[in-house]
C-alpha atoms as a PDB file:
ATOM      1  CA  UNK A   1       0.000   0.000   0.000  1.00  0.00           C
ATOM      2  CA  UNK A   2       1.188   3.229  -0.961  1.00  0.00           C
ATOM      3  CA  UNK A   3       2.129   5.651   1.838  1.00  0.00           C
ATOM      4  CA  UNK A   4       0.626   9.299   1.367  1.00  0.00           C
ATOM      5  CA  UNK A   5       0.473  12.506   3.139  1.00  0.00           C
ATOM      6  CA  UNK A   6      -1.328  11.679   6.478  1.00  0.00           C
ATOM      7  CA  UNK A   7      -4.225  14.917   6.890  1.00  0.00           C
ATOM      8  CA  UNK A   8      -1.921  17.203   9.024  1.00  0.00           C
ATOM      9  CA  UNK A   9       0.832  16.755   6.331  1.00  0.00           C
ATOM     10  CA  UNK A  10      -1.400  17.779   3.551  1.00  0.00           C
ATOM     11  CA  UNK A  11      -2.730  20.997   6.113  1.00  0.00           C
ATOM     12  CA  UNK A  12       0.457  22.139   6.189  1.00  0.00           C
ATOM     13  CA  UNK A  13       1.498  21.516   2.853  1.00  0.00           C
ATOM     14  CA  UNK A  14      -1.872  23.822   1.662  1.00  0.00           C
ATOM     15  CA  UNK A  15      -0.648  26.488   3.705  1.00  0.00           C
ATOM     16  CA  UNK A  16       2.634  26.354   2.646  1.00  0.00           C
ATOM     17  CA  UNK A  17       1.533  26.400  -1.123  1.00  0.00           C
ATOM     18  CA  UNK A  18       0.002  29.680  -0.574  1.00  0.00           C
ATOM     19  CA  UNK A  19       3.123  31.309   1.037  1.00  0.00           C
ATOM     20  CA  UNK A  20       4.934  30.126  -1.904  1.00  0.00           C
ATOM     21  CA  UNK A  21       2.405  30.804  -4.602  1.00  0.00           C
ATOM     22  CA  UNK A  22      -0.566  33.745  -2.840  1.00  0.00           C
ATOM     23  CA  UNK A  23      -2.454  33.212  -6.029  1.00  0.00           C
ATOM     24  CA  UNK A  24      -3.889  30.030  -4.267  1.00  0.00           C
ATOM     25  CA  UNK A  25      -5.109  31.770  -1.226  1.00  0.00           C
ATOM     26  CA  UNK A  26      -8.741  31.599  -2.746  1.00  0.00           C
ATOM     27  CA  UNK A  27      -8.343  28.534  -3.267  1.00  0.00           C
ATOM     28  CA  UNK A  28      -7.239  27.350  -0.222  1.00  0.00           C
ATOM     29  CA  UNK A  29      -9.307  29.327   1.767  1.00  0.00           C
ATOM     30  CA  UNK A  30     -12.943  28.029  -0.131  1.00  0.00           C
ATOM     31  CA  UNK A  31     -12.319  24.206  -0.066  1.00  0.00           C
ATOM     32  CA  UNK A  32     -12.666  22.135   2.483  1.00  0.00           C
ATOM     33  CA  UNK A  33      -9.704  19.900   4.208  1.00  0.00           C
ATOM     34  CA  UNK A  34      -9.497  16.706   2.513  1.00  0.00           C
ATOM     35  CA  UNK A  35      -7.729  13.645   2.439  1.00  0.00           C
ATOM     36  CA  UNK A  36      -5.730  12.071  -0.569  1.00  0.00           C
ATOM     37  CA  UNK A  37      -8.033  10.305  -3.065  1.00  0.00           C
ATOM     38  CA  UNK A  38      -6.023   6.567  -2.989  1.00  0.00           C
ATOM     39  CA  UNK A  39      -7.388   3.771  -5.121  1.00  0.00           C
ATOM     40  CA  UNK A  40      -6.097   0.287  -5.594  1.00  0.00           C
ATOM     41  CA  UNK A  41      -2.731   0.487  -7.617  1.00  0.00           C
ATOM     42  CA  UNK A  42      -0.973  -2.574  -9.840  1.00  0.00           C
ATOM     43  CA  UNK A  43      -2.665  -3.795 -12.946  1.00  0.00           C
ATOM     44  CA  UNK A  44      -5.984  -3.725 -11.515  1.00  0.00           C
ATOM     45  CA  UNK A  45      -6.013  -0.258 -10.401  1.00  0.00           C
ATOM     46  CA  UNK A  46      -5.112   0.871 -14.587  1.00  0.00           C
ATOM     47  CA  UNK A  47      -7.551  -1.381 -16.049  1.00  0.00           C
ATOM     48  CA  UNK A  48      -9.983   0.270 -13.342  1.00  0.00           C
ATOM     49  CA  UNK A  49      -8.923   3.877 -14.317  1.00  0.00           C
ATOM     50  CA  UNK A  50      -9.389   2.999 -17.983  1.00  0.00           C
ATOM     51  CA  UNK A  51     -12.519   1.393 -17.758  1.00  0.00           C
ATOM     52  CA  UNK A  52     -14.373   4.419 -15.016  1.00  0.00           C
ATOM     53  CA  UNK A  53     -13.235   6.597 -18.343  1.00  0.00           C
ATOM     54  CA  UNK A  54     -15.624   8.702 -20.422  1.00  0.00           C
ATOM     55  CA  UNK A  55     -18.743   7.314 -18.695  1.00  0.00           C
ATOM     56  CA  UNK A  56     -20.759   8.697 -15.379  1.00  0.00           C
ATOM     57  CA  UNK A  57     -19.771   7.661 -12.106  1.00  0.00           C
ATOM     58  CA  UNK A  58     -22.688   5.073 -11.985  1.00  0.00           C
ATOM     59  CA  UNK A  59     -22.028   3.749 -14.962  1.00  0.00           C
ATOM     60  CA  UNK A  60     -18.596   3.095 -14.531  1.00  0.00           C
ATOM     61  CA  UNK A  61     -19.197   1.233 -10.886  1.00  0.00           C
ATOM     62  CA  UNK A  62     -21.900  -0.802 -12.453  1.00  0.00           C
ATOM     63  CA  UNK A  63     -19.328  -1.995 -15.153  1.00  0.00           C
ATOM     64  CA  UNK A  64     -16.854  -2.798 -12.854  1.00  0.00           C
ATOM     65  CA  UNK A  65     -18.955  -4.930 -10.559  1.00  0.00           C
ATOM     66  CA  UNK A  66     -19.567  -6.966 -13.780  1.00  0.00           C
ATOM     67  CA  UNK A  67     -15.769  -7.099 -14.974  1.00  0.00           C
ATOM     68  CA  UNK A  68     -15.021  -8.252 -11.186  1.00  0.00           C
ATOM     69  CA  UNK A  69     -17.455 -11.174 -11.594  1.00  0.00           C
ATOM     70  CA  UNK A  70     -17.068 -12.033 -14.580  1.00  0.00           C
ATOM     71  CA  UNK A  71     -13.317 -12.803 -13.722  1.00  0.00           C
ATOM     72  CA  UNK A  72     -14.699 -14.125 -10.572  1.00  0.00           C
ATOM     73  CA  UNK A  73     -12.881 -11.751  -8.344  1.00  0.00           C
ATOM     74  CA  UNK A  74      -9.507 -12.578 -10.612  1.00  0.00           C
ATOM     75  CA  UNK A  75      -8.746  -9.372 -11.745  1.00  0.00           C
ATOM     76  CA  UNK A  76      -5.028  -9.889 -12.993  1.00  0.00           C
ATOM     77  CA  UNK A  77      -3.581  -9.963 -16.251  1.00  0.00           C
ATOM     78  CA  UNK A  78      -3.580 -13.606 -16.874  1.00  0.00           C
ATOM     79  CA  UNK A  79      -7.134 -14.083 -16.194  1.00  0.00           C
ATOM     80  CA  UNK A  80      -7.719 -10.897 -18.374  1.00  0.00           C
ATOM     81  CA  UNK A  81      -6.134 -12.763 -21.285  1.00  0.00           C
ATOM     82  CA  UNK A  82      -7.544 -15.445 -20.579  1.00  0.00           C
ATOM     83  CA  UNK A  83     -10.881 -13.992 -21.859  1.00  0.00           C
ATOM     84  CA  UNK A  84     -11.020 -12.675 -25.464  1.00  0.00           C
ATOM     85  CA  UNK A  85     -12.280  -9.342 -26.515  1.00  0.00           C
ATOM     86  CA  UNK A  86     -15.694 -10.679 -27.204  1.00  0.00           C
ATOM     87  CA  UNK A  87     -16.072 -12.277 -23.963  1.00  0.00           C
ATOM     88  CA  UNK A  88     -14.923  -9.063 -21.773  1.00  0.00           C
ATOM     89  CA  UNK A  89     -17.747  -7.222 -23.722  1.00  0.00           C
ATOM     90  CA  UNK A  90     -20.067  -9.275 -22.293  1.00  0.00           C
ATOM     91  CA  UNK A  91     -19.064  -7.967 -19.129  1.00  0.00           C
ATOM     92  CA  UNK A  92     -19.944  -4.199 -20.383  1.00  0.00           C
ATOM     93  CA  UNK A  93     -16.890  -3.024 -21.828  1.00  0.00           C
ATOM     94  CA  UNK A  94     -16.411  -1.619 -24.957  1.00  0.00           C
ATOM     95  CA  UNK A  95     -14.587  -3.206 -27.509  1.00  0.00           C
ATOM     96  CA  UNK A  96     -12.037  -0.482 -27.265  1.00  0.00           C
ATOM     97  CA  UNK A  97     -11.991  -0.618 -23.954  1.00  0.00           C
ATOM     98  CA  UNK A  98     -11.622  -4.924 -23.759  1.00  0.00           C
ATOM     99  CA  UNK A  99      -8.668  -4.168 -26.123  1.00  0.00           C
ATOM    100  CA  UNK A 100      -6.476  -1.824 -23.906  1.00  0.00           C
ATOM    101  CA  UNK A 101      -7.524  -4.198 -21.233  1.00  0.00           C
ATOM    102  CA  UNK A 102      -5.680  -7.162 -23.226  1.00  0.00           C
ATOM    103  CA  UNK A 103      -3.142  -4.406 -24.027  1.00  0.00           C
ATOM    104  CA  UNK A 104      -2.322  -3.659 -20.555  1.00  0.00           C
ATOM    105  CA  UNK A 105      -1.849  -7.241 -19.797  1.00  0.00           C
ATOM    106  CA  UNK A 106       0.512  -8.192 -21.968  1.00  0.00           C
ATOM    107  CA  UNK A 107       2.285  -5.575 -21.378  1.00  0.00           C
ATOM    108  CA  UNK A 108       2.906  -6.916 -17.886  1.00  0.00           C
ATOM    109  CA  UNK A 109       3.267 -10.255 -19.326  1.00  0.00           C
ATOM    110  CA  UNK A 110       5.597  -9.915 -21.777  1.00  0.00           C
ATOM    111  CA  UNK A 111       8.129  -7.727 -19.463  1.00  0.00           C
ATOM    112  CA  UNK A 112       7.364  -4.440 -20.791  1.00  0.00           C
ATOM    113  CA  UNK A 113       6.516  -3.333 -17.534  1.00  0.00           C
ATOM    114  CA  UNK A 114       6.224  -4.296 -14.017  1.00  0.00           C
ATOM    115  CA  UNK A 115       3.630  -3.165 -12.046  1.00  0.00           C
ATOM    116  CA  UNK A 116       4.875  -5.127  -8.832  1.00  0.00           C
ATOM    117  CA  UNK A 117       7.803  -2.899  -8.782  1.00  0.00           C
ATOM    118  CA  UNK A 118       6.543   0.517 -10.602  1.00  0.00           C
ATOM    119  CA  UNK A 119       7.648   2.356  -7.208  1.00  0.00           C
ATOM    120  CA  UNK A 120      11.096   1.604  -7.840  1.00  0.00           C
ATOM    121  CA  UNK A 121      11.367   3.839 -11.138  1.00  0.00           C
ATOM    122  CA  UNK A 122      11.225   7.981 -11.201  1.00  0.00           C
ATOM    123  CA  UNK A 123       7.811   9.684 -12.041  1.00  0.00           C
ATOM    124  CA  UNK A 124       9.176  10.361 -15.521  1.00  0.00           C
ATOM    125  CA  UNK A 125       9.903   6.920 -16.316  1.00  0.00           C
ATOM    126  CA  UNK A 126       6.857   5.426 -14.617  1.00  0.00           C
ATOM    127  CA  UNK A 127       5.386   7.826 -17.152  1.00  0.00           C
ATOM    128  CA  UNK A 128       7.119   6.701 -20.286  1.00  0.00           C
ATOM    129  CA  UNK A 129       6.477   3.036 -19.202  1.00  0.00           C
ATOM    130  CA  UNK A 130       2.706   3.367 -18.923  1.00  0.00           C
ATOM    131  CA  UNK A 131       2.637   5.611 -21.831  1.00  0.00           C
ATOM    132  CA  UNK A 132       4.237   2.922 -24.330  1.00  0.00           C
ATOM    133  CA  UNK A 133       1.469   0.907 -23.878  1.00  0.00           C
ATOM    134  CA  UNK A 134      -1.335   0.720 -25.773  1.00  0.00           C
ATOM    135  CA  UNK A 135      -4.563   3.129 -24.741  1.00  0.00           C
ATOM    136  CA  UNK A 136      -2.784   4.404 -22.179  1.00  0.00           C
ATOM    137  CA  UNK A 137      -2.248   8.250 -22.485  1.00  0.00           C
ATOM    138  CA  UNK A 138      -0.135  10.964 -19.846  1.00  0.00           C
ATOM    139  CA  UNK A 139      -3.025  12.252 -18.065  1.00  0.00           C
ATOM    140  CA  UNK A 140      -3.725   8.555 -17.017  1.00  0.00           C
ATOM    141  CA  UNK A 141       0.075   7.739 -16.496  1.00  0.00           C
ATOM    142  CA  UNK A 142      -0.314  10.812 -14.008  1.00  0.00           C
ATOM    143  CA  UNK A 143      -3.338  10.326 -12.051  1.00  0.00           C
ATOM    144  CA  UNK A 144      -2.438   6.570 -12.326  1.00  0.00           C
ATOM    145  CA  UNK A 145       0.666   7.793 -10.270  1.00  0.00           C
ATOM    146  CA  UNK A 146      -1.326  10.322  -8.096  1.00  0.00           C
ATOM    147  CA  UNK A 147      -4.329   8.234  -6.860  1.00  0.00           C
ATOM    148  CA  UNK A 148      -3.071   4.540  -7.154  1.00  0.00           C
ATOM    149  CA  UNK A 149       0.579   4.946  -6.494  1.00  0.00           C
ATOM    150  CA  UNK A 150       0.042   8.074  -3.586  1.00  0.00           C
ATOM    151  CA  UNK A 151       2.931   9.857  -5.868  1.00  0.00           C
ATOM    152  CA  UNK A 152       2.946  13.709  -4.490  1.00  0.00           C
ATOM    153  CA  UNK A 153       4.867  15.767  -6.886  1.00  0.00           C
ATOM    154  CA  UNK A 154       2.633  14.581 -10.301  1.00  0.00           C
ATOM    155  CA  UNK A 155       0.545  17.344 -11.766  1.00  0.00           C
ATOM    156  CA  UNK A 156      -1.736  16.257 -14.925  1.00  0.00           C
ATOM    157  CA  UNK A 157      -1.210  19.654 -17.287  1.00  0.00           C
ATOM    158  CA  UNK A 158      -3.431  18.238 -19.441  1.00  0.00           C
ATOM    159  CA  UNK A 159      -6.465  18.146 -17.523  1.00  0.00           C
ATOM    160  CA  UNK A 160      -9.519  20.669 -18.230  1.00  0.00           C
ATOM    161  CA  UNK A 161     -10.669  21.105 -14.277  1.00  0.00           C
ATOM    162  CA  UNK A 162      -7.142  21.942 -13.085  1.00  0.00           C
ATOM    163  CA  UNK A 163      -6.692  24.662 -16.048  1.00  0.00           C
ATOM    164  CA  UNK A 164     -10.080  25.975 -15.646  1.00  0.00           C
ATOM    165  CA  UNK A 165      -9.231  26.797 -11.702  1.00  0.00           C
ATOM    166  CA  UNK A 166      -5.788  28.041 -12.350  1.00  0.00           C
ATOM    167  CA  UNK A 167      -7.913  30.085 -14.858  1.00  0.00           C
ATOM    168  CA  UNK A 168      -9.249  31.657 -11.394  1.00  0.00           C
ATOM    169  CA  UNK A 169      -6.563  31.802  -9.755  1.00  0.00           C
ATOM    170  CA  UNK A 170      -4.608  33.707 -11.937  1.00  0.00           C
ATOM    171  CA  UNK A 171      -7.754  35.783 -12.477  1.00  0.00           C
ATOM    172  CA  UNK A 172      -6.919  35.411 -16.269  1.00  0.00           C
ATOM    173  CA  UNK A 173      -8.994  35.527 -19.319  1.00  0.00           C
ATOM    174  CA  UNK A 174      -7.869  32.648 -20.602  1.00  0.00           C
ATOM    175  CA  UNK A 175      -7.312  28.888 -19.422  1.00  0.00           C
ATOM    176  CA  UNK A 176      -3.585  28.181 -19.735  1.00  0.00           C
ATOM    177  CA  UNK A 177      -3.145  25.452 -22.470  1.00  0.00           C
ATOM    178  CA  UNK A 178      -1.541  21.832 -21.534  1.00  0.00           C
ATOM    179  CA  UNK A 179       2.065  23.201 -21.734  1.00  0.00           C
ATOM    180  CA  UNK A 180       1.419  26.596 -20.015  1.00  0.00           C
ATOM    181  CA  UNK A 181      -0.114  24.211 -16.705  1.00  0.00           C
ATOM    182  CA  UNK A 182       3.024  22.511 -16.558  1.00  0.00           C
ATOM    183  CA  UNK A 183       5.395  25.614 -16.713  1.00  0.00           C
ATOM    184  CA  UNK A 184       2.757  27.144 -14.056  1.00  0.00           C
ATOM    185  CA  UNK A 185       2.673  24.272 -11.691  1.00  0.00           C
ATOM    186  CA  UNK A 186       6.408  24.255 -11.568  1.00  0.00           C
ATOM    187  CA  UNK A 187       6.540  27.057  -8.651  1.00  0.00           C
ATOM    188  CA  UNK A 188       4.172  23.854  -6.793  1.00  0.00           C
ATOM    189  CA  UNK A 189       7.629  21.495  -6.867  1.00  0.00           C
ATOM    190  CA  UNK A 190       7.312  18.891  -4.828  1.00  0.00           C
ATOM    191  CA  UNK A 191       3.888  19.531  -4.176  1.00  0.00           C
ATOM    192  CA  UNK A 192       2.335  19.366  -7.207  1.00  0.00           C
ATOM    193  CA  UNK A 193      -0.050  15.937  -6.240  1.00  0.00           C
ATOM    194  CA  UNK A 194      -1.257  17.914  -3.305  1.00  0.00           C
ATOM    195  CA  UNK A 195      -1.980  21.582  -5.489  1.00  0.00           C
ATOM    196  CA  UNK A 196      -3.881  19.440  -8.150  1.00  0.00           C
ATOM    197  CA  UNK A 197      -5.961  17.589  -5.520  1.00  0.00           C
ATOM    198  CA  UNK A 198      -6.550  21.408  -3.905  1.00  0.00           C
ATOM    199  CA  UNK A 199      -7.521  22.935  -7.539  1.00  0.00           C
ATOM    200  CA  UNK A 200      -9.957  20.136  -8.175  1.00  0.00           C
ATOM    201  CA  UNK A 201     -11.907  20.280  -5.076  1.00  0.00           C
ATOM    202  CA  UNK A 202     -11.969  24.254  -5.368  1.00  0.00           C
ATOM    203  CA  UNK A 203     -13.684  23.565  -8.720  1.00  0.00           C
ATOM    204  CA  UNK A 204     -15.603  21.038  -8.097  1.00  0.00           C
ATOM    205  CA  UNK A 205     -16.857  23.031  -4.734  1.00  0.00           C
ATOM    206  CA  UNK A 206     -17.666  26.247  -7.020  1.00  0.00           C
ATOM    207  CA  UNK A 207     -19.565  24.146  -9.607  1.00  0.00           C
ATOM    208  CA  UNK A 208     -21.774  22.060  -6.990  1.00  0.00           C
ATOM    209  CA  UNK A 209     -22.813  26.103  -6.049  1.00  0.00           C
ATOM    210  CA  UNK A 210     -21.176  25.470  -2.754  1.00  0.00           C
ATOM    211  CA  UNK A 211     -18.833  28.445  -2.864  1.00  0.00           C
ATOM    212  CA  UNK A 212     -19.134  31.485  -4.744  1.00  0.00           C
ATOM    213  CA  UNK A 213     -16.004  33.035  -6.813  1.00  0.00           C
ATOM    214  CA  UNK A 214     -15.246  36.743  -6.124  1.00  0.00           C
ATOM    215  CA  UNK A 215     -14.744  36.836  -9.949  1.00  0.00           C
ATOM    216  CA  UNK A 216     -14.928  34.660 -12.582  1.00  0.00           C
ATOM    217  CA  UNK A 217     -14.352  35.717 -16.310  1.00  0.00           C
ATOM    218  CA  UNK A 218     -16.196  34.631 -18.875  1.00  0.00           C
END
């Protein structure tokens, strides 16, 4: 089990982000305390990201329950490729989805990567493992890493929510694009994890209605 900021750690590390950076203060000062999102890691915890993917959250839990039975609680790769495509649709996957599922799988299989021992490599290779495989793309290598690995300096530049609230933050007109999140997160270092799970819950706080920004352009 990964070990992750306990919920003093990640306190102090929100307070310390906004001495270092005072364009979170809003932020920080409209979302609740939390604690860090951790999901199951290993091969099961990717084929779970990719599956919950593009579909509503009760979708995606009903789907799962069926992959998990239909593997009869077996969720590892050799069981996975043990099925074919046709049979892992049955289960409520897509076909894409039953292929990056076999994809995955092999992948461990065959050597190309280890997910007994990701922990061992950096963030960036972690990254250029899971990316070499089939179906899986950087903004799931990197909340792959965040949520099922308990990484804390990953920050996923590509992802709409986090630009939209640095967006507020930076009380700018525009949302920065995937390359101008990364540069920006930079002055985060080696907090990122924890400033990404602080931007989403500002934004998802503001769009339940729950808080109320100051300003919010257009």
């Amino acid at each position: 089990m990964a070990v992750v900021p306990s919920h003093a750690q990640i306190v102090a590390i929100r307070e310390a982000l906004t001495v270092l950076d005072p364009a979170l203060d809003r932020a920080h000062a409209q979302t609740p305390e939390f604690e860090w999102r951790l999901r199951p890691g290993g091969y099961e915890g990717l084929f779970h990201m990719i599956v919950d993917q593009q579909v509503s959250v009760a979708a995606a839990a009903s789907i799962w329950r069926r992959v998990v039975e239909g593997l009869d609680g077996d969720v590892t790769p050799r069981a996975v490729l043990a099925r074919d495509v046709e049979t892992l649709r049955t289960f409520g996957l897509s076909g894409q989805k039953a292929r990056f599922g076999h994809e995955i799988a092999r992948a461990h299989v065959e050597g190309l990567i280890d997910f007994d021992h990701l922990e061992r490599l950096s963030d960036g290779e972690a990254i250029a493992k899971l990316t070499a495989i089939k179906g899986v793309g950087k903004w799931t290598a990197e909340t792959f890493l965040m949520f099922c690995e308990g990484r804390t300096d990953v920050f996923p530049g590509a992802d709409i929510a986090l630009q939209e609230a640095m967006r507020w933050a930076d009380a700018a007109a525009l949302r920065p694009n995937e390359q101008q999140a990364y540069a920006r997160a930079e002055i985060w270092r080696p907090h990122r994890s924890v400033a990404a799970h602080l931007l989403w819950g500002w934004y998802g706080a503001v769009k339940r209605g729950e808080v109320a920004l100051e300003e919010h352009p257009a």
